[in-house]
PDB file of N, CA and C in Angstrom:
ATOM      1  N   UNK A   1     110.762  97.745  78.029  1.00  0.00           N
ATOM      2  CA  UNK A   1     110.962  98.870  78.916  1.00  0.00           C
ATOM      3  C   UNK A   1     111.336  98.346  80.293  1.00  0.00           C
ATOM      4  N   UNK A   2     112.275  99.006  80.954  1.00  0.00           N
ATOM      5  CA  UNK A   2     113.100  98.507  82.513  1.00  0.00           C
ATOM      6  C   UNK A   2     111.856  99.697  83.395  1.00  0.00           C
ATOM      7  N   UNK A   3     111.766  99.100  84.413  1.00  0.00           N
ATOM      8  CA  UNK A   3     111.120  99.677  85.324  1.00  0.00           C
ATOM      9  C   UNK A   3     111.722  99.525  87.033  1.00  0.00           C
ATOM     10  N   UNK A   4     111.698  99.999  87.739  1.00  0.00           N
ATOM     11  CA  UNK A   4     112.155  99.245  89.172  1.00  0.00           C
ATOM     12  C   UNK A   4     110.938  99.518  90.285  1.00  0.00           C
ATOM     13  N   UNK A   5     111.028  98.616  90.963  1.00  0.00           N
ATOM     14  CA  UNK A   5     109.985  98.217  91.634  1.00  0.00           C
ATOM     15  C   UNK A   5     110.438  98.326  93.127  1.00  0.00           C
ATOM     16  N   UNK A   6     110.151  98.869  94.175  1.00  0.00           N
ATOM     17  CA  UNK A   6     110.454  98.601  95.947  1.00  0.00           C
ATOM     18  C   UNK A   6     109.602  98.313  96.787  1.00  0.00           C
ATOM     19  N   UNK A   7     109.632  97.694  97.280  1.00  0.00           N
ATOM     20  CA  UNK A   7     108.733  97.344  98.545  1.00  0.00           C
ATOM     21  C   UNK A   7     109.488  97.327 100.275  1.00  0.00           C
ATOM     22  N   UNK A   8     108.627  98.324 100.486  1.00  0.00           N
ATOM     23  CA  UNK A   8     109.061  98.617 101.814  1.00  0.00           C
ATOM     24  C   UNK A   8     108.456  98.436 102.803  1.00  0.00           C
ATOM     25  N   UNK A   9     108.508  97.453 104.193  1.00  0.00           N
ATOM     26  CA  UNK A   9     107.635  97.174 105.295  1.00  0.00           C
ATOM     27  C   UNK A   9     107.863  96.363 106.169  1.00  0.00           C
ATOM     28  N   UNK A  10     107.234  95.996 107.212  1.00  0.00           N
ATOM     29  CA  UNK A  10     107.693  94.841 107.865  1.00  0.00           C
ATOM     30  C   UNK A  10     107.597  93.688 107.609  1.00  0.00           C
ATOM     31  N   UNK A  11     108.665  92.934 108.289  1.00  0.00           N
ATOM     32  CA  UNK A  11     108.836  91.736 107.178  1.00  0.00           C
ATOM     33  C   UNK A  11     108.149  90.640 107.862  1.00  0.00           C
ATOM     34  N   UNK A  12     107.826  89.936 106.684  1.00  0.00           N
ATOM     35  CA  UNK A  12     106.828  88.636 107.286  1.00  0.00           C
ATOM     36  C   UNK A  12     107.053  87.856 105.976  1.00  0.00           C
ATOM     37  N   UNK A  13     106.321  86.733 106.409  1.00  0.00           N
ATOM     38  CA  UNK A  13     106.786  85.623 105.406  1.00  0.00           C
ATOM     39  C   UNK A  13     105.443  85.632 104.569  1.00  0.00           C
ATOM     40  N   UNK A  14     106.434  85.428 103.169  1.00  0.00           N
ATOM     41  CA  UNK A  14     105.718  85.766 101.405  1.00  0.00           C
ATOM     42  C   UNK A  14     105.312  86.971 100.847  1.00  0.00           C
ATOM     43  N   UNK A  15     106.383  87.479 101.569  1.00  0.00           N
ATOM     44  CA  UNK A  15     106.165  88.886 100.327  1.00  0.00           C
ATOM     45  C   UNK A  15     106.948  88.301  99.152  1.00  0.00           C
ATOM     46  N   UNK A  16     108.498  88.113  98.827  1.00  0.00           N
ATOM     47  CA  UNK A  16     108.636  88.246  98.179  1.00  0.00           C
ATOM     48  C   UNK A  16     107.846  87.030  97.014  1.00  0.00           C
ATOM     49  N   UNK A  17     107.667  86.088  97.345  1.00  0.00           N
ATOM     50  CA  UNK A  17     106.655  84.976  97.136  1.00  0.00           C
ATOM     51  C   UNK A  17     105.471  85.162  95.894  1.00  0.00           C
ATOM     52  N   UNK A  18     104.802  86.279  96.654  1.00  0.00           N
ATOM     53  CA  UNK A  18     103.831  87.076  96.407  1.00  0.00           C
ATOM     54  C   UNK A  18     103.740  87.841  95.436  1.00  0.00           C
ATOM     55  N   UNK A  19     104.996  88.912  95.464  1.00  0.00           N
ATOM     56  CA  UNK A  19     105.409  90.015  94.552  1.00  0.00           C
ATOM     57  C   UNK A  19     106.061  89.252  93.062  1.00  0.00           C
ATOM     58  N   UNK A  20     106.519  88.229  93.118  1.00  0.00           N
ATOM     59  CA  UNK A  20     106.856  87.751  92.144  1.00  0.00           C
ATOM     60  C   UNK A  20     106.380  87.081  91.350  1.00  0.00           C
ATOM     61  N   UNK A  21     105.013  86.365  92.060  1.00  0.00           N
ATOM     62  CA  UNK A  21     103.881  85.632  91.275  1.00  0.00           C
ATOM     63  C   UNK A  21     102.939  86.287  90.659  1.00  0.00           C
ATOM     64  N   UNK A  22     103.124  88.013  90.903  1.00  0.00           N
ATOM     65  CA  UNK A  22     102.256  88.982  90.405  1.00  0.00           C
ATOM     66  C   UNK A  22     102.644  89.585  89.292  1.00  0.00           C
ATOM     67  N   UNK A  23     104.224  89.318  89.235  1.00  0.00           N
ATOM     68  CA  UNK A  23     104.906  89.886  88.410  1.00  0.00           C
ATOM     69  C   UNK A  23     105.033  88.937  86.841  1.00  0.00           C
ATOM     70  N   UNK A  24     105.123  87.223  87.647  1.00  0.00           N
ATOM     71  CA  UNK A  24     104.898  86.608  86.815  1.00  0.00           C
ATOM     72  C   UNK A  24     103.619  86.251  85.759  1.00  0.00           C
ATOM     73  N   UNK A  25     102.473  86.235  86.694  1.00  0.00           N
ATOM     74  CA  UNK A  25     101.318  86.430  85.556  1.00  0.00           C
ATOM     75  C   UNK A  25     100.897  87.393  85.100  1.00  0.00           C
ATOM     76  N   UNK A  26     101.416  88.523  85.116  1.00  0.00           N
ATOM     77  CA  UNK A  26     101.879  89.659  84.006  1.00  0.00           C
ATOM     78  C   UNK A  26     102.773  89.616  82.803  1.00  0.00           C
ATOM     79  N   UNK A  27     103.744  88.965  82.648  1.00  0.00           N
ATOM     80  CA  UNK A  27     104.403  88.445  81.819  1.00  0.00           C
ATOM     81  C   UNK A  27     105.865  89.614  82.285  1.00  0.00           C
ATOM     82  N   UNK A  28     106.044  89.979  83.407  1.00  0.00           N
ATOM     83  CA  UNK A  28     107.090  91.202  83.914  1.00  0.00           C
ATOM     84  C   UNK A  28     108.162  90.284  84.450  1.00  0.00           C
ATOM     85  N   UNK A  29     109.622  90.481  83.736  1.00  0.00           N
ATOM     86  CA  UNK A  29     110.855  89.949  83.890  1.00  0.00           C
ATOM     87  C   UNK A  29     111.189  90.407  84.977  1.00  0.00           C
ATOM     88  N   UNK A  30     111.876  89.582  86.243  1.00  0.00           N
ATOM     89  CA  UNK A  30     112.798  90.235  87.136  1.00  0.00           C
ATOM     90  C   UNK A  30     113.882  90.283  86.998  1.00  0.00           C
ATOM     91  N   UNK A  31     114.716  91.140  86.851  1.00  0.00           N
ATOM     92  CA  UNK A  31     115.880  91.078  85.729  1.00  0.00           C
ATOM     93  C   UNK A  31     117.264  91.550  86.392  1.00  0.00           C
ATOM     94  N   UNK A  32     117.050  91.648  87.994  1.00  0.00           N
ATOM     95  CA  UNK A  32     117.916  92.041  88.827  1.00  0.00           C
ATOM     96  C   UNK A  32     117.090  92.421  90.623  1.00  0.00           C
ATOM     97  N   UNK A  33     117.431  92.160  91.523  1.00  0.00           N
ATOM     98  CA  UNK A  33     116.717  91.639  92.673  1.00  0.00           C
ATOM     99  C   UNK A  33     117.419  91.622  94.166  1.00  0.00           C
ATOM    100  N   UNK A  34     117.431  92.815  94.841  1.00  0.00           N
ATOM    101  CA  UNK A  34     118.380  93.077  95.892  1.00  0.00           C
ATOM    102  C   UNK A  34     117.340  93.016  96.750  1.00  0.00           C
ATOM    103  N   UNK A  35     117.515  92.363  97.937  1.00  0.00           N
ATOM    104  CA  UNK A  35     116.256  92.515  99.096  1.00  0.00           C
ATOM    105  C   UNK A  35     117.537  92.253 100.851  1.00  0.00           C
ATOM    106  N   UNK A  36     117.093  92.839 101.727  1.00  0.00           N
ATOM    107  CA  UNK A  36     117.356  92.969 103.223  1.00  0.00           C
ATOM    108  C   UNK A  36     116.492  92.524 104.610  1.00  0.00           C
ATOM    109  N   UNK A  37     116.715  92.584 105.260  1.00  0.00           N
ATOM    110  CA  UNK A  37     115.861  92.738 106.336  1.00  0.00           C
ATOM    111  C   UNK A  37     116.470  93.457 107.533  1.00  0.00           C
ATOM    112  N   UNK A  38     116.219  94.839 107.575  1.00  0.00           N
ATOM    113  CA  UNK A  38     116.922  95.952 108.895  1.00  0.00           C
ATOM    114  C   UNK A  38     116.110  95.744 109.843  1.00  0.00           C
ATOM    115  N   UNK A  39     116.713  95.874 111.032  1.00  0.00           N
ATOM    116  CA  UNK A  39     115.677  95.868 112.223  1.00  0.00           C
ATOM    117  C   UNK A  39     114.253  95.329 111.978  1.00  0.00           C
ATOM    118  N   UNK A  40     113.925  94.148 111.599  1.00  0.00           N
ATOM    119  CA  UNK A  40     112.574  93.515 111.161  1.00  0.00           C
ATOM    120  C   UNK A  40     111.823  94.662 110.176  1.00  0.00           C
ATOM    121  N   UNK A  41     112.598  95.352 109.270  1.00  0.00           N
ATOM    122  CA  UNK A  41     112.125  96.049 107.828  1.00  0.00           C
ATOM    123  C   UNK A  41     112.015  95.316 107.035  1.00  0.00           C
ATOM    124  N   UNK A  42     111.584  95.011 106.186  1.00  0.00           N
ATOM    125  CA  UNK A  42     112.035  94.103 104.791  1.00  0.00           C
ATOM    126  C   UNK A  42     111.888  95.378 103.910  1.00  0.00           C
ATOM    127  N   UNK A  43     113.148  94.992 102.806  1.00  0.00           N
ATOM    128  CA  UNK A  43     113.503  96.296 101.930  1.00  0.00           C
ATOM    129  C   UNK A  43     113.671  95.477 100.506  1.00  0.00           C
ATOM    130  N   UNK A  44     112.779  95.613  99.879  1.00  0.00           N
ATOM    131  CA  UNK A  44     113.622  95.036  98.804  1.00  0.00           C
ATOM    132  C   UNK A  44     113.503  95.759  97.186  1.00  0.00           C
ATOM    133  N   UNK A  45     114.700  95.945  96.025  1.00  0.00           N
ATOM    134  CA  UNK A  45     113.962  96.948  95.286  1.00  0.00           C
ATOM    135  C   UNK A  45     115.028  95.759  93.740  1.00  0.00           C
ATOM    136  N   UNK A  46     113.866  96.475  92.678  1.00  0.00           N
ATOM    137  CA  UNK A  46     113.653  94.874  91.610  1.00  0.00           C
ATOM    138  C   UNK A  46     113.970  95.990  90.576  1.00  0.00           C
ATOM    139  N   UNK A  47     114.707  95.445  89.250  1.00  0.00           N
ATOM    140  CA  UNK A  47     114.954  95.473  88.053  1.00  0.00           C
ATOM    141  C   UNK A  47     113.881  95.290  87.057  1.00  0.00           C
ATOM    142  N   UNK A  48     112.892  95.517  86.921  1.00  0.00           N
ATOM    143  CA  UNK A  48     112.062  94.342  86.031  1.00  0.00           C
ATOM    144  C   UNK A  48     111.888  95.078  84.639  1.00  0.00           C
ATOM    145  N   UNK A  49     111.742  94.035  83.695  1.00  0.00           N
ATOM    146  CA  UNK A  49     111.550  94.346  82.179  1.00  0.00           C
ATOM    147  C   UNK A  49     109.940  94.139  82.079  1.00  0.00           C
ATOM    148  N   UNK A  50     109.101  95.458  81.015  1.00  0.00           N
ATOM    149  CA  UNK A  50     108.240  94.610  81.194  1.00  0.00           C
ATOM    150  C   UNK A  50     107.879  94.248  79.869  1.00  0.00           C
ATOM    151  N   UNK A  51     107.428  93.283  79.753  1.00  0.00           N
ATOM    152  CA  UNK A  51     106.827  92.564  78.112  1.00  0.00           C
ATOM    153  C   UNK A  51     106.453  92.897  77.190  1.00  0.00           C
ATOM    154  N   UNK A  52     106.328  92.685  76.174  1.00  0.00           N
ATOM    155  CA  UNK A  52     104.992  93.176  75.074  1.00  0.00           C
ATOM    156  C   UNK A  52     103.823  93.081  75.503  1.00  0.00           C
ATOM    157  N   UNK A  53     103.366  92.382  76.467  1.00  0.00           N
ATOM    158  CA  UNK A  53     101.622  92.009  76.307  1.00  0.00           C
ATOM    159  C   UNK A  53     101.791  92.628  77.999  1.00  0.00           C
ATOM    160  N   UNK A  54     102.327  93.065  78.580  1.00  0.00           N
ATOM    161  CA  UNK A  54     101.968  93.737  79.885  1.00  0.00           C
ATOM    162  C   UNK A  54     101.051  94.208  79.339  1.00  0.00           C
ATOM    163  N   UNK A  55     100.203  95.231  80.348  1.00  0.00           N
ATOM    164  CA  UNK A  55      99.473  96.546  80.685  1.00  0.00           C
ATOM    165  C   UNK A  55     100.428  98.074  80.979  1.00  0.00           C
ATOM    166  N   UNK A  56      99.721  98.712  81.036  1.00  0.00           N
ATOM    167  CA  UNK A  56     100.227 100.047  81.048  1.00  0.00           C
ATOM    168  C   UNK A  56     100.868  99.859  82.043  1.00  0.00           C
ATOM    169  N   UNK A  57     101.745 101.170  82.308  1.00  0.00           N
ATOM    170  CA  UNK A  57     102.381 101.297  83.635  1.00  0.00           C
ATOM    171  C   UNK A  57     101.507 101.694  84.738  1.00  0.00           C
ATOM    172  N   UNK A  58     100.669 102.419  84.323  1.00  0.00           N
ATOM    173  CA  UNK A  58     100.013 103.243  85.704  1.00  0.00           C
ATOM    174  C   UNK A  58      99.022 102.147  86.027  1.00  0.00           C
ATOM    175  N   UNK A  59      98.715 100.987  85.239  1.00  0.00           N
ATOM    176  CA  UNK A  59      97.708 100.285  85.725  1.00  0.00           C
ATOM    177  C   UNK A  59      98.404  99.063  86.533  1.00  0.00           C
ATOM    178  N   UNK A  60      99.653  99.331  86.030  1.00  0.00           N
ATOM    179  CA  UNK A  60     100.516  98.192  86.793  1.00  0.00           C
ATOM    180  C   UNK A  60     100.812  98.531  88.306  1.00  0.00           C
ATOM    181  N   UNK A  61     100.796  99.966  88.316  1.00  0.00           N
ATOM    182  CA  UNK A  61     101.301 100.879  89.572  1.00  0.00           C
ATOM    183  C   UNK A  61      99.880 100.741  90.600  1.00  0.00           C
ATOM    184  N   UNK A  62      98.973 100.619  89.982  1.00  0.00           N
ATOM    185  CA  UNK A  62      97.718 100.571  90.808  1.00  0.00           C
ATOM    186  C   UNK A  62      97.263  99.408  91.487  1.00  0.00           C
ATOM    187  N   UNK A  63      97.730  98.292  90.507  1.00  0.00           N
ATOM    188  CA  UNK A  63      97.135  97.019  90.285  1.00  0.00           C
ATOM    189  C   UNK A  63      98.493  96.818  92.060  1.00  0.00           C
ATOM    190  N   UNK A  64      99.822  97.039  92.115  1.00  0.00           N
ATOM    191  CA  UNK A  64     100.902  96.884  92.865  1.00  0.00           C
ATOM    192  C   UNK A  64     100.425  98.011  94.158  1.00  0.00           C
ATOM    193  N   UNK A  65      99.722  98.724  94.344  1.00  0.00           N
ATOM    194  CA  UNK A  65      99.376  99.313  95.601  1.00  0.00           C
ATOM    195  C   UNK A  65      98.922  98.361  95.552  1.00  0.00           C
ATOM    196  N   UNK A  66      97.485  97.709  95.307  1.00  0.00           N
ATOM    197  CA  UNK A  66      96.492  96.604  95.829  1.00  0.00           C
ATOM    198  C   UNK A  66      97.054  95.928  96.649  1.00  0.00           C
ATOM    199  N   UNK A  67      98.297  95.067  95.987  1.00  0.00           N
ATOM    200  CA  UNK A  67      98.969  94.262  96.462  1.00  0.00           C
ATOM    201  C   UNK A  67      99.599  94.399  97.606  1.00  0.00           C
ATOM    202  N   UNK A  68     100.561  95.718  97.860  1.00  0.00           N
ATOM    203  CA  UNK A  68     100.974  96.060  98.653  1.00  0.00           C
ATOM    204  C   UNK A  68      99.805  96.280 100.221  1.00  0.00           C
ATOM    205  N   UNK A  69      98.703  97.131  99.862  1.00  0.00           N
ATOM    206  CA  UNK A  69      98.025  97.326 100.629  1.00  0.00           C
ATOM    207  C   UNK A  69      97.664  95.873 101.469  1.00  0.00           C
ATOM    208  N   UNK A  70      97.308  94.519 100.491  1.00  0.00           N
ATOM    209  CA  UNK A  70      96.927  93.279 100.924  1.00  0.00           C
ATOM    210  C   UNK A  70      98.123  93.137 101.933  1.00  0.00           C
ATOM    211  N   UNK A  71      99.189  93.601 101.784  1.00  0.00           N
ATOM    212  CA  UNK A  71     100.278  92.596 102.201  1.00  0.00           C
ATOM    213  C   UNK A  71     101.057  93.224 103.553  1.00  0.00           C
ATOM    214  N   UNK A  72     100.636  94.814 103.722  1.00  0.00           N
ATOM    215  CA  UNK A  72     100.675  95.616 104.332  1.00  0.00           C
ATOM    216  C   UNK A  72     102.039  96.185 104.477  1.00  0.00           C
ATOM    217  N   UNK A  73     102.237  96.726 102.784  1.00  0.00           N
ATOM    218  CA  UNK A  73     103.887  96.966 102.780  1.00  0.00           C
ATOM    219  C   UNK A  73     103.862  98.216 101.666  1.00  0.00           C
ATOM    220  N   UNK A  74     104.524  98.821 101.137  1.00  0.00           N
ATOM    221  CA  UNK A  74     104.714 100.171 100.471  1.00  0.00           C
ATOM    222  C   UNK A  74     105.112  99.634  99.088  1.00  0.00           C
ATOM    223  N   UNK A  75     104.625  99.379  97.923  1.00  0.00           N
ATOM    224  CA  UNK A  75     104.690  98.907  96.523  1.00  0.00           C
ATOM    225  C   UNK A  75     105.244 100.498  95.830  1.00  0.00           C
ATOM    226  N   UNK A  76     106.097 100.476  95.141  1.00  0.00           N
ATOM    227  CA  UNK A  76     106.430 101.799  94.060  1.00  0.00           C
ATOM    228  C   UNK A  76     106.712 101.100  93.128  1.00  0.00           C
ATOM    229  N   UNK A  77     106.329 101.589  91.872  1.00  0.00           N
ATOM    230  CA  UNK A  77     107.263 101.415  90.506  1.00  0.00           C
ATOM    231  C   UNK A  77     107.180 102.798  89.558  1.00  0.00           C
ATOM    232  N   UNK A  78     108.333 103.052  89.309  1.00  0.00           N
ATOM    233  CA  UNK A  78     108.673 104.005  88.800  1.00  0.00           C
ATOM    234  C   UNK A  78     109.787 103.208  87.251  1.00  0.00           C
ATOM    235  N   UNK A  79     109.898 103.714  86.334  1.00  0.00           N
ATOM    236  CA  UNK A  79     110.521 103.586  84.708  1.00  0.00           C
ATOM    237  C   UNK A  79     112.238 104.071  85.397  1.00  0.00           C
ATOM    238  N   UNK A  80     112.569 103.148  84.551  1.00  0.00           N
ATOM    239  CA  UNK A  80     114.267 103.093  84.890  1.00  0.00           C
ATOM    240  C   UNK A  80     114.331 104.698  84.835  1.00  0.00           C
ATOM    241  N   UNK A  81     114.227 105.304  84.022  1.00  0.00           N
ATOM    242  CA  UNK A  81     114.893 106.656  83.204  1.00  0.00           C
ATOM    243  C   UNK A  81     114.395 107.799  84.759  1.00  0.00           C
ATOM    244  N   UNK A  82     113.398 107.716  85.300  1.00  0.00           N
ATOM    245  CA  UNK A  82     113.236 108.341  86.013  1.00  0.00           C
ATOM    246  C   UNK A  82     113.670 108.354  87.388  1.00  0.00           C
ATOM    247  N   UNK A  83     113.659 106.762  87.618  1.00  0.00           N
ATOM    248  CA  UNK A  83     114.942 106.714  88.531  1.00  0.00           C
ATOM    249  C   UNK A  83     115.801 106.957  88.599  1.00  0.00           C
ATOM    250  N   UNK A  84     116.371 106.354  87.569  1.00  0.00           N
ATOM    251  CA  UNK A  84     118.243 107.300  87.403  1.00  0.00           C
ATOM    252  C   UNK A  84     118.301 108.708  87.300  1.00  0.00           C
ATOM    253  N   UNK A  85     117.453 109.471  87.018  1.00  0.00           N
ATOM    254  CA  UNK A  85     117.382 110.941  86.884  1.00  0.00           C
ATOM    255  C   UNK A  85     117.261 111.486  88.413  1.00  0.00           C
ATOM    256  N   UNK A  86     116.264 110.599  89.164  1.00  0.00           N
ATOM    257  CA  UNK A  86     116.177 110.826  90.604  1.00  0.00           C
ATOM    258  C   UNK A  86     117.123 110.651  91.653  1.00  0.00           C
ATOM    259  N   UNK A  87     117.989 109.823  91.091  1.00  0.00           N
ATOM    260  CA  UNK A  87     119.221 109.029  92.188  1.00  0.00           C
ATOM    261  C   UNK A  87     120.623 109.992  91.410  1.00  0.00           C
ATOM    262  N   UNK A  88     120.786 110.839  90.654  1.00  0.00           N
ATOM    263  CA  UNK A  88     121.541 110.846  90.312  1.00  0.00           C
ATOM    264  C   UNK A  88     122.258 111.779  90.493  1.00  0.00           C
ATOM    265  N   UNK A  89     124.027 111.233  90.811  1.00  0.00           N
ATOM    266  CA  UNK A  89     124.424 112.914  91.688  1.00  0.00           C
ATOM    267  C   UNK A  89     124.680 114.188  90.855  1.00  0.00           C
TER     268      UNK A  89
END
């Protein structure tokens, strides 16, 4: 299952660092990976597949506030299908 992931906040050094080592001992593919920095924003929003042996989504979504909250930045993940339904003209 594709999921996408954003993190939105000010930027400082090891988020993305961070977000990806979380992703990795989950067993969650990054499978596409666009990131910025606007006016000292850091923006960045992820592709990821997630595994057979992940966890649920909503526990993944919870487990990624934590993170976010630690890191003091805005964590979302939302399922491909609902994104594209959301973005779509």
């Amino acid at each position: 299952m594709n999921a996408i992931i954003t993190v939105v906040g000010s930027d400082k050094v090891g988020i993305i660092a961070k977000v990806s080592a979380f992703l990795a001992e989950r067993d969650i593919n990054i499978e596409d990976i666009s990131q910025t920095v606007l006016s000292g924003n850091f923006v960045m929003m992820m592709m990821v597949s997630l595994g057979s042996g992940s966890k649920a989504l909503e526990e993944i979504k919870k487990e990624l506030n934590g993170l976010g909250e630690s890191l003091n930045v805005s964590i979302s993940l939302m399922h491909e299908k609902v994104f594209s339904t959301m973005h779509r003209i």
